[in-house]
C-alpha atoms as a PDB file:
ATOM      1  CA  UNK A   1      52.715  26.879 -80.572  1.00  0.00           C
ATOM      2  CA  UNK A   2      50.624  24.043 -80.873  1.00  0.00           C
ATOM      3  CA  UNK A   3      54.013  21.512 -79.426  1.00  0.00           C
ATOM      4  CA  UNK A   4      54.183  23.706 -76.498  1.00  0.00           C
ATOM      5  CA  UNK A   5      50.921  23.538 -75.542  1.00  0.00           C
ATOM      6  CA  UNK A   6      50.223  19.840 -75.415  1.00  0.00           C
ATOM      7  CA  UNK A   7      53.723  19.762 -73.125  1.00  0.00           C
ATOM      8  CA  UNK A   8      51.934  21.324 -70.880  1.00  0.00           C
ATOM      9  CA  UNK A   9      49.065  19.126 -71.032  1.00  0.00           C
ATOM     10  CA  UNK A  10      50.787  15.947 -70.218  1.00  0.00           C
ATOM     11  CA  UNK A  11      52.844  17.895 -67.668  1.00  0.00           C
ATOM     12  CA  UNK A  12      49.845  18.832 -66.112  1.00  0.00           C
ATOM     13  CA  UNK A  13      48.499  15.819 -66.200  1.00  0.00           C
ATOM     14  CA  UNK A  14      51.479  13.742 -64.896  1.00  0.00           C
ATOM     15  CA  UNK A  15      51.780  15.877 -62.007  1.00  0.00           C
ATOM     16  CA  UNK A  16      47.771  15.301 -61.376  1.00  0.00           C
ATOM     17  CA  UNK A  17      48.600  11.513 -61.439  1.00  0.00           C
ATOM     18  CA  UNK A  18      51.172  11.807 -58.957  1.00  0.00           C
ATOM     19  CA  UNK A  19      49.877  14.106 -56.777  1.00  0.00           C
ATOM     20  CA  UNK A  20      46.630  11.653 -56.083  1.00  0.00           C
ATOM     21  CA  UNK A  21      49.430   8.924 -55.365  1.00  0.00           C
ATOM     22  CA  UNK A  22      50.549  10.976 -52.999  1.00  0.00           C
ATOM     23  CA  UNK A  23      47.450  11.739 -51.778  1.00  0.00           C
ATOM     24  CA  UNK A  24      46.196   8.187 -51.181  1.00  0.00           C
ATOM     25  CA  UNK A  25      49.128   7.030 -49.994  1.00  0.00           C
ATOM     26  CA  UNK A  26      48.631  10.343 -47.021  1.00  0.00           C
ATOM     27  CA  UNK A  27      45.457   8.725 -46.361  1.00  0.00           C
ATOM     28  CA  UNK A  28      45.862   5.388 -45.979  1.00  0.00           C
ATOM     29  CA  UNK A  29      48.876   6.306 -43.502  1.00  0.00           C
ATOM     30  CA  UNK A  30      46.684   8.508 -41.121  1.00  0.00           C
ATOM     31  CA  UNK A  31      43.996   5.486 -41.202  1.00  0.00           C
ATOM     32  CA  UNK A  32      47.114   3.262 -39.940  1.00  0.00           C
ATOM     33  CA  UNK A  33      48.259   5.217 -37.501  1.00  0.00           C
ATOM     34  CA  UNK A  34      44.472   6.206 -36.452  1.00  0.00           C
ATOM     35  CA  UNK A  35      43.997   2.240 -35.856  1.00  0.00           C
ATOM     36  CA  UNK A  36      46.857   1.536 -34.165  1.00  0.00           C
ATOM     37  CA  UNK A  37      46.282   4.413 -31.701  1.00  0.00           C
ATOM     38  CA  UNK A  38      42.715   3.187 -31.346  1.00  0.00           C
ATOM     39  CA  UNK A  39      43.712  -0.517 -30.377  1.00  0.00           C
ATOM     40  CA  UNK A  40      46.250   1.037 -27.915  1.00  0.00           C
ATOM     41  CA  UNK A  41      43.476   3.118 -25.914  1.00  0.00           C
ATOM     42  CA  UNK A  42      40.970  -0.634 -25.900  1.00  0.00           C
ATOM     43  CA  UNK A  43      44.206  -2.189 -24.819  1.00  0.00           C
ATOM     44  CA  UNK A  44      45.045   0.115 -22.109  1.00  0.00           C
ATOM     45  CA  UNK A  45      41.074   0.894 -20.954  1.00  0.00           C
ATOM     46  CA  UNK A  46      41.223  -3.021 -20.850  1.00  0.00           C
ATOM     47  CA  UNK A  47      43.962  -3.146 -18.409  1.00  0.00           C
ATOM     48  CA  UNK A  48      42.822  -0.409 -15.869  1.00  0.00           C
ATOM     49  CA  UNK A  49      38.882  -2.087 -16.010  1.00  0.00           C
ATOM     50  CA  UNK A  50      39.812  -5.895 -15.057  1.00  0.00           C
ATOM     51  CA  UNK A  51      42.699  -5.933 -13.330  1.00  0.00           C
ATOM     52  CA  UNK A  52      42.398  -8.460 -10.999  1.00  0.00           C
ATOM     53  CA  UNK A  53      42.368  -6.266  -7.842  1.00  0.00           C
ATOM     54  CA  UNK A  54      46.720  -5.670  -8.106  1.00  0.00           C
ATOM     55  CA  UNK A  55      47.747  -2.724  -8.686  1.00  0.00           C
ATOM     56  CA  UNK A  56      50.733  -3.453  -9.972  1.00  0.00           C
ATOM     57  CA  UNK A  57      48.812  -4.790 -13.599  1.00  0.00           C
ATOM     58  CA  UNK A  58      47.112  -1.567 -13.995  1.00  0.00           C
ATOM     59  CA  UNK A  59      50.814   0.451 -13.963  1.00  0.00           C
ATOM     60  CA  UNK A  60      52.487  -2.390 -16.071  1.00  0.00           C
ATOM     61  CA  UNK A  61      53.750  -0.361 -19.031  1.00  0.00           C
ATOM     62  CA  UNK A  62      53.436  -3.604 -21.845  1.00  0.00           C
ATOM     63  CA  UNK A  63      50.106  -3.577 -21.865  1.00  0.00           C
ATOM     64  CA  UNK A  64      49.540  -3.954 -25.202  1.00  0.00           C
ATOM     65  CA  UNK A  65      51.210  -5.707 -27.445  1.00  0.00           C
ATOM     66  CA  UNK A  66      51.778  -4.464 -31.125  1.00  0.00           C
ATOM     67  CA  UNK A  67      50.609  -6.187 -34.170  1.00  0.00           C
ATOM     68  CA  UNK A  68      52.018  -6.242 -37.577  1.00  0.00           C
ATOM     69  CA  UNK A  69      50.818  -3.747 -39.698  1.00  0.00           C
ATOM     70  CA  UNK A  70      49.980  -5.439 -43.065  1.00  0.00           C
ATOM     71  CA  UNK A  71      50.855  -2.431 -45.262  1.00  0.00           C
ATOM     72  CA  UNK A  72      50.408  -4.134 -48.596  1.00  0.00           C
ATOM     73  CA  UNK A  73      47.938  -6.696 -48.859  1.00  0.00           C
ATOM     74  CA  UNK A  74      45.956  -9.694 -46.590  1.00  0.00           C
END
């Protein structure tokens, strides 16, 4: 009874240790996307604001150009 009982405990306890991997790893994508998102709106507020009087630069669609996202480490 006593063998059964502490399977369960490391099961349990595995599955806790994974589940906060996935967890973080949930997180830290949403705070990715979330910036990236962010420094598209600046970009594109930036464009419309001081365009240099053509119109043409506030419809351009590259406005912004993407940066790498540094998914690991600095």
């Amino acid at each position: 009874m006593k063998k059964a009982r502490g399977q369960v405990i490391l099961e349990f306890t595995f599955c806790m240790v994974v589940i906060m991997f996935m967890i973080y790893g949930l997180t830290k994508v949403f705070l990715w996307s979330g910036a990236d998102l962010a420094e598209r709106r600046k970009a594109h507020d930036k464009s419309l604001t001081q365009s240099t009087g053509n119109p043409e630069s506030q419809i351009h669609p590259y406005f912004h150009k993407h940066e790498k996202l540094n998914a690991i480490w600095k």
